[in-house]
Protein backbone atom coordinates (compact mmCIF):
# COMPACT_ATOMS: atom_id res chain seq x y z
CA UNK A 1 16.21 32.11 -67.41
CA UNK A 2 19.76 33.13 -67.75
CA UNK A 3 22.26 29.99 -67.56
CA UNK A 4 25.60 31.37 -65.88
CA UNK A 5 28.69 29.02 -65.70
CA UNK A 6 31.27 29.53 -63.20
CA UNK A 7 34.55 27.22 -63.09
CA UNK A 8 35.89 26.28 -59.24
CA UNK A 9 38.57 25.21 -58.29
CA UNK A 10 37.47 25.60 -54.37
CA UNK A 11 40.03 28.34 -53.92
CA UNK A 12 39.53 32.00 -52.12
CA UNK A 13 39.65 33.51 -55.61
CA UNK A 14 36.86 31.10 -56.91
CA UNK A 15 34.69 32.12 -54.47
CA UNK A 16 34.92 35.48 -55.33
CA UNK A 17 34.22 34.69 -58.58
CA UNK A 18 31.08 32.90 -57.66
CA UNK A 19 30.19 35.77 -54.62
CA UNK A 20 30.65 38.59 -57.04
CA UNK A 21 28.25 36.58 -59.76
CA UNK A 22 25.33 36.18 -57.29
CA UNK A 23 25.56 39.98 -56.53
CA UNK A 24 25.46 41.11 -60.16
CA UNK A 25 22.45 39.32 -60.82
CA UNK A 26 20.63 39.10 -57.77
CA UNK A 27 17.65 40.67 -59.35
CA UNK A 28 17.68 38.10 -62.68
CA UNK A 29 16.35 34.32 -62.65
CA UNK A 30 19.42 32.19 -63.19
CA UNK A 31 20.68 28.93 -63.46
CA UNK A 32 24.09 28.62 -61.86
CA UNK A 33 26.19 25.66 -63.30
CA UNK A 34 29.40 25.76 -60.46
CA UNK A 35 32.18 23.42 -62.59
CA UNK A 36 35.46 21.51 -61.66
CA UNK A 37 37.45 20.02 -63.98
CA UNK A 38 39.95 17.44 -62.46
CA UNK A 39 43.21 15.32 -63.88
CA UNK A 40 46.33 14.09 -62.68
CA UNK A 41 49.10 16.06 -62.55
CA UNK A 42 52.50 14.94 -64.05
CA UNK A 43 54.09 14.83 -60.29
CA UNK A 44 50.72 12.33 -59.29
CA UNK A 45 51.66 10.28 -62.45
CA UNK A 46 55.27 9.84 -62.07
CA UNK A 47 56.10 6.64 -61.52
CA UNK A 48 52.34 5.04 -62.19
CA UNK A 49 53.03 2.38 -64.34
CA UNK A 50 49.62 0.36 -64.09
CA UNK A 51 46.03 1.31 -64.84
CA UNK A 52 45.13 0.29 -61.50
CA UNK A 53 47.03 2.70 -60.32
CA UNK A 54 46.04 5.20 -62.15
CA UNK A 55 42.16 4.21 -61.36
CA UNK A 56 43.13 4.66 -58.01
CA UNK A 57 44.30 8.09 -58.49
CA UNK A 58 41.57 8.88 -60.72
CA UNK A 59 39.10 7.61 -58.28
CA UNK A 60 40.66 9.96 -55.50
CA UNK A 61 40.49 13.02 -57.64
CA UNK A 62 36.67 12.26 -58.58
CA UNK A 63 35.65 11.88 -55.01
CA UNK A 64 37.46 14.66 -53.96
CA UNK A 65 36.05 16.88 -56.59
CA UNK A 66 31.96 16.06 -55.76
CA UNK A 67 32.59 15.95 -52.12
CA UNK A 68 34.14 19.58 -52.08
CA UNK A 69 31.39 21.07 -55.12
CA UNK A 70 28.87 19.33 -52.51
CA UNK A 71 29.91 21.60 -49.72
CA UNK A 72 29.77 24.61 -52.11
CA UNK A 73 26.27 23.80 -53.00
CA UNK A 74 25.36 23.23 -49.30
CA UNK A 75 26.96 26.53 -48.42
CA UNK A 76 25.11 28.52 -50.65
CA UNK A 77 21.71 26.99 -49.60
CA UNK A 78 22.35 27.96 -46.34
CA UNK A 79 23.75 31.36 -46.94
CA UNK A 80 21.97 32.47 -50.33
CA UNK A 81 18.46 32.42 -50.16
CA UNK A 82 17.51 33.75 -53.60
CA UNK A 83 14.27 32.07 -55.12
CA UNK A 84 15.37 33.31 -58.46
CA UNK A 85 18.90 31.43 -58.74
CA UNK A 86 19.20 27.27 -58.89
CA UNK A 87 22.49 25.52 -59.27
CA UNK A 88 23.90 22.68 -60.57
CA UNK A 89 27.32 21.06 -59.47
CA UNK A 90 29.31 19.50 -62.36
CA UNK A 91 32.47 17.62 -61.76
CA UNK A 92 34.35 16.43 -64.52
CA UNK A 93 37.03 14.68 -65.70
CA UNK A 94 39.92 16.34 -67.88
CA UNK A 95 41.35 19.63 -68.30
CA UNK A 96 39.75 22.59 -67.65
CA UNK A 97 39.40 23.78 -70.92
CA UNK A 98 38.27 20.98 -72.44
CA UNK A 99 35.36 20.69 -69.57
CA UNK A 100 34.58 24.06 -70.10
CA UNK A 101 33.78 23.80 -73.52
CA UNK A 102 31.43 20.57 -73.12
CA UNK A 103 29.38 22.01 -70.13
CA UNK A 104 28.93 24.97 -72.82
CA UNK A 105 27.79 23.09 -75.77
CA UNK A 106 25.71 20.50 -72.97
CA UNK A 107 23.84 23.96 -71.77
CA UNK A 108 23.34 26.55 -73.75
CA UNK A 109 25.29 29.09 -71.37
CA UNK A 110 24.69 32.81 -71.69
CA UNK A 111 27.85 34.00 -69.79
CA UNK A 112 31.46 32.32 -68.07
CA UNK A 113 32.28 33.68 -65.18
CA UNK A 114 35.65 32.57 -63.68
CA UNK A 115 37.74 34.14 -61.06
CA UNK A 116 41.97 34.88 -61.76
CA UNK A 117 44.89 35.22 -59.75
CA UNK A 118 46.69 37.29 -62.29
CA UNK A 119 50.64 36.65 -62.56
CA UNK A 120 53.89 38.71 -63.39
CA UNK A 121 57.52 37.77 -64.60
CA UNK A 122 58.24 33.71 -65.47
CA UNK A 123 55.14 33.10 -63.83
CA UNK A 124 53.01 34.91 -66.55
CA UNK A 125 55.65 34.14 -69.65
CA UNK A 126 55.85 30.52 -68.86
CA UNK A 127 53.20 29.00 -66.94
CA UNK A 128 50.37 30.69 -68.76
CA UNK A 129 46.44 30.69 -66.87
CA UNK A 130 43.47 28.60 -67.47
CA UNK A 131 41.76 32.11 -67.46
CA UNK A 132 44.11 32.86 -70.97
CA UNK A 133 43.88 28.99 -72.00
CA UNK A 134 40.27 29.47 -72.15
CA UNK A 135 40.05 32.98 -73.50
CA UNK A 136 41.92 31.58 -76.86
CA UNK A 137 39.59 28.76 -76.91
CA UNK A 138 36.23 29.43 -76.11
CA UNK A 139 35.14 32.32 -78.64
CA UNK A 140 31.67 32.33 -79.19
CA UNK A 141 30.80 33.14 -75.23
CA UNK A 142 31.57 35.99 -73.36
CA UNK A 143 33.53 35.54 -70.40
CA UNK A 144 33.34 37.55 -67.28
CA UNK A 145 37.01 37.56 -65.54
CA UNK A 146 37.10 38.91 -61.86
CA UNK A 147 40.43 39.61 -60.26
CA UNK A 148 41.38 38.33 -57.11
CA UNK A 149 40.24 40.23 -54.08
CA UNK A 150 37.43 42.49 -56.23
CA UNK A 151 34.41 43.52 -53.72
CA UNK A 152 31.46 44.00 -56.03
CA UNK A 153 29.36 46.39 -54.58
CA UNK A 154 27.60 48.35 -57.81
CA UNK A 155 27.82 48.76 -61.66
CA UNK A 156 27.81 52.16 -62.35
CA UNK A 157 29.90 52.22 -65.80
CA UNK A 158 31.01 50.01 -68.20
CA UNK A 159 33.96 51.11 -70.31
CA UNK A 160 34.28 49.35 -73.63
CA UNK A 161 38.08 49.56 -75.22
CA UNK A 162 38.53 49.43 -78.79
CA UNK A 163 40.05 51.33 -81.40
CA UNK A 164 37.29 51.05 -83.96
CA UNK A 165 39.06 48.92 -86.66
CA UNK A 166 36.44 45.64 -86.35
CA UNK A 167 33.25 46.09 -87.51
CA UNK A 168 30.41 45.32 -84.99
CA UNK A 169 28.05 43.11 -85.37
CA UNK A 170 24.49 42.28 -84.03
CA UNK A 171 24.41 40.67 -81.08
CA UNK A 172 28.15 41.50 -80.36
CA UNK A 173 26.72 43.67 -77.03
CA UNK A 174 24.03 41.67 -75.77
CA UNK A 175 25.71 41.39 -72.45
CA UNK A 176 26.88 44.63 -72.09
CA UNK A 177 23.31 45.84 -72.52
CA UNK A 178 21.72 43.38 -70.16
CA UNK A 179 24.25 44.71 -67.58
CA UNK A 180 23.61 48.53 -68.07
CA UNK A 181 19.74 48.09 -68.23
CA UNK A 182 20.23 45.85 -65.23
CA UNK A 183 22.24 48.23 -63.05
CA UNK A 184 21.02 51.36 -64.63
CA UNK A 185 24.81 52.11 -65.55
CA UNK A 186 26.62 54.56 -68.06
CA UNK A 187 28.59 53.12 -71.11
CA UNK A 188 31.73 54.73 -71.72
CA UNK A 189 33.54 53.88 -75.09
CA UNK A 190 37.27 54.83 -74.74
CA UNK A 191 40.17 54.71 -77.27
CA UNK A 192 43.71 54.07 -76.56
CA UNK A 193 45.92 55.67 -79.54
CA UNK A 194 48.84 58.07 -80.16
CA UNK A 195 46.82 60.01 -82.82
CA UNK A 196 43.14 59.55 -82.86
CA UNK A 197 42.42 61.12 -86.45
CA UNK A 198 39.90 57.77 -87.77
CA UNK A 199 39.97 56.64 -91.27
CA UNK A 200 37.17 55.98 -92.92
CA UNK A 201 36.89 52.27 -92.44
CA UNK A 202 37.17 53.14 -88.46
CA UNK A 203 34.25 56.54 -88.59
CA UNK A 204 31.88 53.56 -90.05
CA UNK A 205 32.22 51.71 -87.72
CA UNK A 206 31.69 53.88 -85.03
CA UNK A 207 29.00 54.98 -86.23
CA UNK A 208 27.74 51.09 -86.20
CA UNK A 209 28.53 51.36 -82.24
CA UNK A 210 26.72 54.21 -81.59
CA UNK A 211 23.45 52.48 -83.22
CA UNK A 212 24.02 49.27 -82.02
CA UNK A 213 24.19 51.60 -78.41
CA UNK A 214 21.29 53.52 -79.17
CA UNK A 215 19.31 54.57 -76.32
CA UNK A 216 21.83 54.35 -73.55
CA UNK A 217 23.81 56.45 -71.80
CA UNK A 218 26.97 56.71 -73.78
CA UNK A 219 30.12 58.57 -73.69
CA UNK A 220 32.85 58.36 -75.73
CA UNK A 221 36.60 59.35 -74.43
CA UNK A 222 40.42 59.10 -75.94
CA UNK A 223 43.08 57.63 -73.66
CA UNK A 224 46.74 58.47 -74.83
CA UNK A 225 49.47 55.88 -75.09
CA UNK A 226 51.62 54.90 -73.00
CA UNK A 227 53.89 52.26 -72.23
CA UNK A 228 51.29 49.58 -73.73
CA UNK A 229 47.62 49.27 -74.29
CA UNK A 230 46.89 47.74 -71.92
CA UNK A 231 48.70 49.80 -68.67
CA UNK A 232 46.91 53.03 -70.73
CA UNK A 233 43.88 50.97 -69.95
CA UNK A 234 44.49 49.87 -66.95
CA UNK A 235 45.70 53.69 -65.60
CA UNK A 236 42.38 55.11 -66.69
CA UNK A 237 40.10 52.68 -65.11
CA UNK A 238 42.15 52.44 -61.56
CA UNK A 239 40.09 53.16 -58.64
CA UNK A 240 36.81 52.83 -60.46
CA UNK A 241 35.78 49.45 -58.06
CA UNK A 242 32.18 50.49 -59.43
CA UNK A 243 32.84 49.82 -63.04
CA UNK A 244 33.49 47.13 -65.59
CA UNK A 245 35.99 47.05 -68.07
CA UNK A 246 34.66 45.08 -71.73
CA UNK A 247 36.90 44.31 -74.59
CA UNK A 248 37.31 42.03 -77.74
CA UNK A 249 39.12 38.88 -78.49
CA UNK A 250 39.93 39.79 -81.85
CA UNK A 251 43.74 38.47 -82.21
CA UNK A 252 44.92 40.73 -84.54
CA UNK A 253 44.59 44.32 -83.29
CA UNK A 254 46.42 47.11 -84.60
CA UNK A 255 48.62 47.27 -81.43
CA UNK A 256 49.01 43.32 -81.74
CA UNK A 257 50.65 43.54 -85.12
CA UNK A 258 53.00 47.17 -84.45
CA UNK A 259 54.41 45.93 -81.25
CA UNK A 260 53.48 42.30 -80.34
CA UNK A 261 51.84 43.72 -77.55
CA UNK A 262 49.78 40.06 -76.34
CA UNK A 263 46.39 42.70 -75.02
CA UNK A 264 43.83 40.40 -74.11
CA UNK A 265 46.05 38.50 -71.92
CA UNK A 266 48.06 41.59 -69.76
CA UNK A 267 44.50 42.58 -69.83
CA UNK A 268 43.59 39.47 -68.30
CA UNK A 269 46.30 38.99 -66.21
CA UNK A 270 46.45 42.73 -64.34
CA UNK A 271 43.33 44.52 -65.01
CA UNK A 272 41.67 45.35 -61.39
CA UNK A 273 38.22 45.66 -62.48
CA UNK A 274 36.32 42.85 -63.60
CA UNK A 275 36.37 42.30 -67.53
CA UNK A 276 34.15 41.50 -70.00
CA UNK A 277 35.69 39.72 -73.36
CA UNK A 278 32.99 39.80 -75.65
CA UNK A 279 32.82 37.08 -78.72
CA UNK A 280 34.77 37.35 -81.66
């Protein structure tokens, strides 16, 4: 059984999330595990100067946070009447991050899925997103991002960005395979560059990919720059609602270390297509 983690925070967007998760695997047994993390925020602290207090606050939060995941679960046993998918409600404690990483290690989870507003200007340069905060901590999962107002109806391809200079290993597309054989989809493997001669450290690897890909239906396709990586991405893949983008979190990709350009997180932040950051 496939163990699926989705983070709530009760909002429009995180139903999405949790929506566009029952659709993709509406054929596949899963376990469900719908989480809230919960803490004070600075403005609910100012001025508490006693741990009663701040019991009482933390009390609030706590009861707020199971009564609203116990509507969500009530919803969905109404309105989603799939014998192959349980669910479990888990309201902690903390920061998101933090919770997110427990309820991983607790579980044994296969996949995150969590849902993202996306941001621009101060917002995005100084606030920063749980979606990012997690991204840079949790590296051993993939996590499924879905932007805010995404109707999932199909998976018909599944474009995987990189430029070739990591080496692939193993198990690195376990979840991109259990998506195309599950929605009978096309891979397409496309490579954002000015010049796209390969050196010889980049053809091996490639090469990896194409074994590691073996037996699908794979296509591979050069995007020229422009602006940034992640716009060149973002340009080819618009209006493709039936398609998944899938990338790495490796931090230090060529792009990364010519410009500065910060890819995984514009990526996360305005890609419309959900996306796919696979484990370091």
């Amino acid at each position: 059984m496939k163990k699926i983690l989705i983070t709530t925070d009760f909002s429009d967007n995180a139903w999405n999330a949790i929506f566009t998760a029952l659709k993709i695997y509406t054929e596949v047994d899963c376990h469900f595990y719908l989480l809230h993390a919960y803490e004070p925020t600075p403005l609910n602290l100012m001025g508490s100067k006693s741990q009663q207090r701040l019991g009482v606050i933390y009390d609030s939060l706590s009861k707020n946070s199971v009564d609203e995941l116990e509507e969500v679960l009530s919803y969905l046993k109404i309105n989603h009447k799939n014998p192959k998918h349980q669910f479990t409600a888990l309201s902690k404690p903390g920061n998101l991050e933090d919770s997110v990483e427990a309820v991983l290690d607790e579980n044994d989870i296969d996949i995150l899925i969590m849902g993202t507003q996306g941001a621009t200007g101060a917002k995005e340069v100084f606030l920063g997103s749980n979606t990012v905060k997690i991204l840079n901590l949790i590296t051993s999962t993939p996590i499924l991002v879905v932007p805010t107002g995404f109707n999932f109806q199909s998976l018909k391809t599944l474009f995987f960005a990189t430029d070739f200079s990591a080496p692939y290993k193993k198990n690195l597309f376990d979840s991109i395979i259990q998506l195309t054989k599950i929605w009978n989809a096309s891979i397409e493997v496309v490579h954002v560059a000015i010049e796209f001669n390969l050196n010889d450290h980049q053809e091996a690897h490639k090469e990896v990919l194409k074994e590691r890909l073996s037996g699908f239906d794979i296509k591979f396709k050069n995007i020229p720059f422009e602006i940034n990586t992640s716009k060149s991405i973002d340009t080819y893949t618009e209006d493709k609602d039936d398609s998944f983008l899938a990338i790495l979190r490796h931090q230090h990709t060529f792009w990364e270390k010519v410009i500065g350009e910060a890819v995984v997180k514009k990526i996360a932040f305005h890609s419309k297509i959900p996306v796919l950051f696979l484990p370091q």
